[in-house]
C-alpha atoms as a PDB file:
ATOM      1  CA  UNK A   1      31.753   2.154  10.614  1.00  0.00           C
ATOM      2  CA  UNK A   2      29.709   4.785   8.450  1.00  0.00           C
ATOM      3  CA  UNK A   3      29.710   2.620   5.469  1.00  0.00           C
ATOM      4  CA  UNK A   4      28.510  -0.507   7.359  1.00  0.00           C
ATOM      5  CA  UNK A   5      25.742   2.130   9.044  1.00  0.00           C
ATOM      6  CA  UNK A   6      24.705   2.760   5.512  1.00  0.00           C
ATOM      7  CA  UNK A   7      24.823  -0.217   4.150  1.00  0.00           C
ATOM      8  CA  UNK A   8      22.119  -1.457   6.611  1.00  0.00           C
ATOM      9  CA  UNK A   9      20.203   1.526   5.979  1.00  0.00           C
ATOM     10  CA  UNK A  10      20.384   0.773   2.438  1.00  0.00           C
ATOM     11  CA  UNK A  11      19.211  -3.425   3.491  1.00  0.00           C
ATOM     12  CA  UNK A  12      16.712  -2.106   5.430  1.00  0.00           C
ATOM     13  CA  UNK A  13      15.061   0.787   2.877  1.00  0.00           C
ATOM     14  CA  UNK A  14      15.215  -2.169  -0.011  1.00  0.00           C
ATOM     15  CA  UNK A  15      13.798  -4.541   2.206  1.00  0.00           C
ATOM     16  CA  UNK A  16      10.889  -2.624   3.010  1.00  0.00           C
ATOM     17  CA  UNK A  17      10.197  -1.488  -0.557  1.00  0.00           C
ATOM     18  CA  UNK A  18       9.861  -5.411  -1.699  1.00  0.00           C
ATOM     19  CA  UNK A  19       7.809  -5.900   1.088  1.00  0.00           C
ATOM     20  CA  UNK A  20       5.284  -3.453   0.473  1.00  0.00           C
ATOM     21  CA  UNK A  21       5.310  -4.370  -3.687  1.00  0.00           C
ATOM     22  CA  UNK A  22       4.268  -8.418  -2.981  1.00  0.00           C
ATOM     23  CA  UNK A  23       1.464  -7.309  -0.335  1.00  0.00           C
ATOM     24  CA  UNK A  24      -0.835  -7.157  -3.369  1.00  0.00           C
ATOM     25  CA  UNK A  25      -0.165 -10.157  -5.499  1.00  0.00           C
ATOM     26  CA  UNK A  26      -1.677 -10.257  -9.290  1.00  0.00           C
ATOM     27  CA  UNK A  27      -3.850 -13.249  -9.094  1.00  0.00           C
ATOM     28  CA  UNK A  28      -2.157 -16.477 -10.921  1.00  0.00           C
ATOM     29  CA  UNK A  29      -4.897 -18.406 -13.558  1.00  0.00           C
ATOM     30  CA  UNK A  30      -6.293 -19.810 -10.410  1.00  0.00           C
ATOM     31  CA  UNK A  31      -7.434 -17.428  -8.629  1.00  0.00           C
ATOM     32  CA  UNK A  32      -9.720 -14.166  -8.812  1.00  0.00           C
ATOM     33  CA  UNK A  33      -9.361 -10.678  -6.156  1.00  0.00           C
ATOM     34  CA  UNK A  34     -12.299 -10.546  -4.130  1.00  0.00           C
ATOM     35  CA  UNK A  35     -13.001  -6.767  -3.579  1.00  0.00           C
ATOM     36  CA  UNK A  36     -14.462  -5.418  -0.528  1.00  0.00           C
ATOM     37  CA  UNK A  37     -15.508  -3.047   2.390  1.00  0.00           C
ATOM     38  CA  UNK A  38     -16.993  -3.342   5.611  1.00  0.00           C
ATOM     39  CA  UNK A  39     -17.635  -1.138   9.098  1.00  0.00           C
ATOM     40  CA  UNK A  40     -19.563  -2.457  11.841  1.00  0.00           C
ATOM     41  CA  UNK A  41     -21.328  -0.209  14.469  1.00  0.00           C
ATOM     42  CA  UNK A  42     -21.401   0.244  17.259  1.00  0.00           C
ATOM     43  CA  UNK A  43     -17.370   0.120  16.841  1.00  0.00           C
ATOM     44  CA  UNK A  44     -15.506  -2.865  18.559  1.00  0.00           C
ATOM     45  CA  UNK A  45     -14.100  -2.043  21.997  1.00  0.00           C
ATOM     46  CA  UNK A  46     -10.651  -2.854  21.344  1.00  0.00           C
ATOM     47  CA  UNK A  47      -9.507  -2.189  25.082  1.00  0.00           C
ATOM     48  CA  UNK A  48     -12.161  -5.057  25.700  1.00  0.00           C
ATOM     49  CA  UNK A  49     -10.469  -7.296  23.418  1.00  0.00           C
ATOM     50  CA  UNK A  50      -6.837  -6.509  24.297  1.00  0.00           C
ATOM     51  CA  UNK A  51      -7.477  -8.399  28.098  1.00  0.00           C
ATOM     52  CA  UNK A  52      -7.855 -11.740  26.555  1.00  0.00           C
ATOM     53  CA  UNK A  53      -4.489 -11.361  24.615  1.00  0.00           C
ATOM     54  CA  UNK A  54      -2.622 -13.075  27.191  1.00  0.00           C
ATOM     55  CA  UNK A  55      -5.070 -16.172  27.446  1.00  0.00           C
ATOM     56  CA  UNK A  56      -4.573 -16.720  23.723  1.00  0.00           C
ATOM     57  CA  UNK A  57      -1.098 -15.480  22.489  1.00  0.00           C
ATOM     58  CA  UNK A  58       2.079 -15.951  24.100  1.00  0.00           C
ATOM     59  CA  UNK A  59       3.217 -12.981  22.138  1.00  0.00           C
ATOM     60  CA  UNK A  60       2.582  -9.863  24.843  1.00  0.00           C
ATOM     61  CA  UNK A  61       3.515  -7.572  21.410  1.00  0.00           C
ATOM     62  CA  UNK A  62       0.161  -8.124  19.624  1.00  0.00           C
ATOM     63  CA  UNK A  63      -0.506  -7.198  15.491  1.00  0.00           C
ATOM     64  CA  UNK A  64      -2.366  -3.554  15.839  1.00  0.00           C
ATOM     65  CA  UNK A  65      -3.840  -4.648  12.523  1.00  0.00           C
ATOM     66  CA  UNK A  66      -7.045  -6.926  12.151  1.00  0.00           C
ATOM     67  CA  UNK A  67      -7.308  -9.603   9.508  1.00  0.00           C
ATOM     68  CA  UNK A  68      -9.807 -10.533   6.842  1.00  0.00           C
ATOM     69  CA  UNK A  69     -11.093 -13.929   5.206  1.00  0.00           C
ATOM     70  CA  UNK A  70     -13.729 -15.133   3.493  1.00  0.00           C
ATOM     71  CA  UNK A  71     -15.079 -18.145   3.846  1.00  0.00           C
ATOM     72  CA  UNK A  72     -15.503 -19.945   0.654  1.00  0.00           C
ATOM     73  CA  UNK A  73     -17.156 -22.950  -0.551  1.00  0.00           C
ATOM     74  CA  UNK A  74     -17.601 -24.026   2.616  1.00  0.00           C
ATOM     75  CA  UNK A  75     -14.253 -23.957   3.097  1.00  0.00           C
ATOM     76  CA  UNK A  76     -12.194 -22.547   5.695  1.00  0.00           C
ATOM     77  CA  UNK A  77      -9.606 -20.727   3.423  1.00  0.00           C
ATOM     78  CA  UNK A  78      -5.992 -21.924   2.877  1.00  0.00           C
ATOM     79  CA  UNK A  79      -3.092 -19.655   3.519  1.00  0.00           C
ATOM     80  CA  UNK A  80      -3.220 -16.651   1.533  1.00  0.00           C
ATOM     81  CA  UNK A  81      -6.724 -15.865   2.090  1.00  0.00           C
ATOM     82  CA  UNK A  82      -6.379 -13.432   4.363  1.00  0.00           C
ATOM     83  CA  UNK A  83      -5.934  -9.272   3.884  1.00  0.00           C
ATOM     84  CA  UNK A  84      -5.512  -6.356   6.486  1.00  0.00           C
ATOM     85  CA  UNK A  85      -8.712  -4.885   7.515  1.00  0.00           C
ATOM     86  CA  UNK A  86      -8.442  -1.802   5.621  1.00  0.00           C
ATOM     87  CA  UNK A  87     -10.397   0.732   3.659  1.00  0.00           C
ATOM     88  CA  UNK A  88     -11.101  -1.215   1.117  1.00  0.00           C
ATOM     89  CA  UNK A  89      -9.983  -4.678   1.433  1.00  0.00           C
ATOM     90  CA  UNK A  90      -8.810  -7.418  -1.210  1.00  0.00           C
ATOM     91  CA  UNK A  91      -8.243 -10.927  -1.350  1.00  0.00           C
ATOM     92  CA  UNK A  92      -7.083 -13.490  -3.770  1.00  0.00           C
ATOM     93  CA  UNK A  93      -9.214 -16.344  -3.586  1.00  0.00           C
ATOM     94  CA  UNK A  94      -8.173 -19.825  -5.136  1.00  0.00           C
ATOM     95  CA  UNK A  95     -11.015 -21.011  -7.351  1.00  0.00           C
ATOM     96  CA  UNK A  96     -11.848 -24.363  -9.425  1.00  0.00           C
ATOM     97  CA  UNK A  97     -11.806 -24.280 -13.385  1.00  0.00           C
ATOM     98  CA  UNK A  98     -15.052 -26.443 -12.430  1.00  0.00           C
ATOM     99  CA  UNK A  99     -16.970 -23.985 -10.844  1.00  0.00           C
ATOM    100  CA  UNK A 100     -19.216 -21.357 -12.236  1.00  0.00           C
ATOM    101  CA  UNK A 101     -20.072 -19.576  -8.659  1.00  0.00           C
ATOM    102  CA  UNK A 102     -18.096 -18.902  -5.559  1.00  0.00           C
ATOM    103  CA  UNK A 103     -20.502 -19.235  -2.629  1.00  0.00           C
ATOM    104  CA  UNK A 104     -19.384 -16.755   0.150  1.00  0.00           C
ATOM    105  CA  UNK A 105     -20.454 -17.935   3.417  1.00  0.00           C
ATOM    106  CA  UNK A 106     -19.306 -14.965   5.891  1.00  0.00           C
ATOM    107  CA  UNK A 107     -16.260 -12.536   6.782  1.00  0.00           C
ATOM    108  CA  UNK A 108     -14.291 -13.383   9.772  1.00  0.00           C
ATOM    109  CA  UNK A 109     -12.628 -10.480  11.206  1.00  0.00           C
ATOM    110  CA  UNK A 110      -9.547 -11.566  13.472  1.00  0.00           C
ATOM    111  CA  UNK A 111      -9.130  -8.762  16.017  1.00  0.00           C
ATOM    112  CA  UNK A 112      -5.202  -8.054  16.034  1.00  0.00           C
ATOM    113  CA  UNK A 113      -4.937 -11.072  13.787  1.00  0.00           C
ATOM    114  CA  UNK A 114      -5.159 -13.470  16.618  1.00  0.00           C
ATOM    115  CA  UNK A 115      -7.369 -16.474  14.990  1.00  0.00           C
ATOM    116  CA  UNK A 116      -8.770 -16.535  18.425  1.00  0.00           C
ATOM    117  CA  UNK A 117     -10.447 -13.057  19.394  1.00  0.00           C
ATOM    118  CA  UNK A 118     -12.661 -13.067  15.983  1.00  0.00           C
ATOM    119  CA  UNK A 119     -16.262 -11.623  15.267  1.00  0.00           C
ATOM    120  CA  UNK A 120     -18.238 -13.330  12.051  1.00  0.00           C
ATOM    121  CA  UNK A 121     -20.432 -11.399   9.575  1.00  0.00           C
ATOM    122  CA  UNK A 122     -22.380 -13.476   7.422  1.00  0.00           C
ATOM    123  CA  UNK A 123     -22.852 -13.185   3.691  1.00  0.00           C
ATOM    124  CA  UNK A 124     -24.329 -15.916   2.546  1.00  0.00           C
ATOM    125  CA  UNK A 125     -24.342 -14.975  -0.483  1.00  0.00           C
ATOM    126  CA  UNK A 126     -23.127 -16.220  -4.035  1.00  0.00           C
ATOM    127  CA  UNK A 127     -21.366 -14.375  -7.276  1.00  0.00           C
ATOM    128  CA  UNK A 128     -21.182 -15.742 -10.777  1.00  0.00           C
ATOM    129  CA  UNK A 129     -17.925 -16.496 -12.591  1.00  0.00           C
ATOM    130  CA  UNK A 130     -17.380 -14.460 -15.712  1.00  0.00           C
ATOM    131  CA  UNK A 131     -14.642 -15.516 -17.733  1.00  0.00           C
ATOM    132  CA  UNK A 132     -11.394 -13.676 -17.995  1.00  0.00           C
ATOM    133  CA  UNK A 133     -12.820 -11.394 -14.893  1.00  0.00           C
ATOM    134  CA  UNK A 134     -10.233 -11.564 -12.132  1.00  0.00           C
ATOM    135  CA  UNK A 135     -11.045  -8.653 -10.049  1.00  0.00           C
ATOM    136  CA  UNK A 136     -14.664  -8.577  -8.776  1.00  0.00           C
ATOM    137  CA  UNK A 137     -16.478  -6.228  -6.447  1.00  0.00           C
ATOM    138  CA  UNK A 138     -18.763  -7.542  -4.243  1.00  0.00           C
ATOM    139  CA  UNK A 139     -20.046  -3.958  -2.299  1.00  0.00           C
ATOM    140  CA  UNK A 140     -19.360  -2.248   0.948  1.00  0.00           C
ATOM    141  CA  UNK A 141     -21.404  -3.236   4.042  1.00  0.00           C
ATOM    142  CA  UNK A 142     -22.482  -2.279   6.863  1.00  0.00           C
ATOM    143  CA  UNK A 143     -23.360  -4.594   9.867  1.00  0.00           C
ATOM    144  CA  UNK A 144     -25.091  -3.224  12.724  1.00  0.00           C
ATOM    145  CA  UNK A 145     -24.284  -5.034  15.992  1.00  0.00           C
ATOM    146  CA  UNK A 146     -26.232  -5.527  19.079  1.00  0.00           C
ATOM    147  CA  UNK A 147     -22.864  -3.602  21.344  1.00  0.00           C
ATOM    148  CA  UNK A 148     -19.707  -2.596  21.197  1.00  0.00           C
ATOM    149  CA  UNK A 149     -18.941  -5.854  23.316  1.00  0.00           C
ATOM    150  CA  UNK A 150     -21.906  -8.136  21.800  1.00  0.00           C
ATOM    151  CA  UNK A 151     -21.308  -9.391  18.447  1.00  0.00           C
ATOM    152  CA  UNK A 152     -25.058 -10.433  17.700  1.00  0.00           C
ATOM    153  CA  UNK A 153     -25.686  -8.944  14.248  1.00  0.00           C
ATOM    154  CA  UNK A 154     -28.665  -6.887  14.246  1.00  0.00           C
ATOM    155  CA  UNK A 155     -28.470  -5.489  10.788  1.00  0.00           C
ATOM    156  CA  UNK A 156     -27.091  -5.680   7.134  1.00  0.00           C
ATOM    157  CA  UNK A 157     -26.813  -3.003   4.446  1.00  0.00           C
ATOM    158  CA  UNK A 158     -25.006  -3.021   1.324  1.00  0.00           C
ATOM    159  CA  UNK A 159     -23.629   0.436  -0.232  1.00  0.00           C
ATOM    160  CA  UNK A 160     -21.481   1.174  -3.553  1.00  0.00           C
ATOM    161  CA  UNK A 161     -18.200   2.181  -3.317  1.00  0.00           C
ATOM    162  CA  UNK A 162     -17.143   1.082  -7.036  1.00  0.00           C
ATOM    163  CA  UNK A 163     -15.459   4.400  -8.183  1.00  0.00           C
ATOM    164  CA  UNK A 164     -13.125   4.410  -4.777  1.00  0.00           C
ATOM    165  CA  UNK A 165     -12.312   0.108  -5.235  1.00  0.00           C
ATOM    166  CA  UNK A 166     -11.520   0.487  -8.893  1.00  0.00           C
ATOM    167  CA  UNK A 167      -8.770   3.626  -7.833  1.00  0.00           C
ATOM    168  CA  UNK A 168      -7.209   1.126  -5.323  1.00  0.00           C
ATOM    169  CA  UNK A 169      -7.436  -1.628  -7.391  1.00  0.00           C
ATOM    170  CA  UNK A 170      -5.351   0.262  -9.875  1.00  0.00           C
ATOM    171  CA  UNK A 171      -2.948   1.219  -7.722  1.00  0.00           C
ATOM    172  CA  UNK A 172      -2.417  -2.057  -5.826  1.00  0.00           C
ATOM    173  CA  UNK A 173      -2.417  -4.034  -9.237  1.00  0.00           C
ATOM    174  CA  UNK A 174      -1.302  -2.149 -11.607  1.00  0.00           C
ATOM    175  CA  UNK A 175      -3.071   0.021 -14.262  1.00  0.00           C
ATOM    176  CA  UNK A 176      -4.571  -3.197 -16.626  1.00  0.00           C
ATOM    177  CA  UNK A 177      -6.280  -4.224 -13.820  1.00  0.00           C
ATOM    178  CA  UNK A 178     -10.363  -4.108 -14.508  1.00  0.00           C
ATOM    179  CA  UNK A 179     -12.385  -4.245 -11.610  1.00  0.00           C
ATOM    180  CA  UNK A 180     -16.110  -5.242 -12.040  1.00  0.00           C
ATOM    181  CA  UNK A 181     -19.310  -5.148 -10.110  1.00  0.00           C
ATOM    182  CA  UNK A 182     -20.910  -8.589  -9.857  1.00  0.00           C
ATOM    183  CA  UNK A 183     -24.203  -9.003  -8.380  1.00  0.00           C
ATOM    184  CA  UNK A 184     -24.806 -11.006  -5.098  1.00  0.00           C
ATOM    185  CA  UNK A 185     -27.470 -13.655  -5.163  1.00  0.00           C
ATOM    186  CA  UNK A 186     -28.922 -15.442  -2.133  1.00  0.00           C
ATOM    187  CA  UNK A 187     -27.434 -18.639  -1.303  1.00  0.00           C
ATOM    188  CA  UNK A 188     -29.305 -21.860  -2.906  1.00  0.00           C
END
């Protein structure tokens, strides 16, 4: 009985230790990280949000966690485009060996990762491709909205966090990874 006991300790530890290594994937030649940060204020009234769980999920035990995208392109993002909300936030985004710019549309935030209890902050921005570059900053911002229940967007700032991303960046991706600023340019 003990050794079975520790044997699905052992599953269990090993299991969670290869979980927590592929939540930040290197990005394959397809692909770049799209480095980020965000707070909105006032903050979201999560106790607001938690009474439409029912209407949307049939799963009573919710995700605590928020997700991120970015829509890209124009595109609604396949699978994989999506990170946890977190301090500083990273996604792999797929990209074309045609295309010289990634035009970022907005962030959608899904409140406990429901796709249906979601708030948007725009971007509408674009970056430049640089060859070779696969980890790129894009800023930390900061969207002022109209409530803590109303998502109107009332504000925009954009701050620089670069010294904090490029420590995470390291640690999620290992030590060769080089994480540079790129400038955001108004959509054309």
């Amino acid at each position: 009985m003990k050794k079975n006991i520790l044997i699905f300790i052992f599953v269990i530890l090993i299991s969670v230790n290869l979980s927590a290594k592929e939540e930040y994937k290197k990005p394959k030649s397809s692909e770049v990280v799209l480095v980020f940060s965000f707070n909105s204020t006032p903050s979201i009234d999560r106790d607001f949000y938690k009474k439409y769980i029912p209407i949307f999920s049939k799963n009573k035990n919710h995700n605590p966690i928020d997700l991120i995208h970015i829509n890209s392109q124009g595109k609604y993002p396949k699978e994989g485009h999506y990170a946890k909300v977190e301090n500083i936030c990273s996604i792999n985004v797929k990209i074309n060996s045609r295309w010289d710019v990634i035009k970022l549309r907005y962030f959608k935030q899904l409140i406990f990762g429901l796709e249906e209890l979601y708030l948007i902050y725009p971007l509408n921005a674009q970056i430049k491709l640089i060859e070779g570059q696969k980890y790129l900053y894009l800023g930390h911002f900061k969207y002022k909205r109209k409530s803590s229940n109303d998502s109107t967007i009332i504000g925009i700032e954009r701050f620089d966090r670069f010294d904090e991303a490029k420590k995470v960046v390291k640690e999620r991706y290992g030590e060769d990874a080089n994480l540079i600023r790129v400038p955001l340019k108004e959509l054309d």
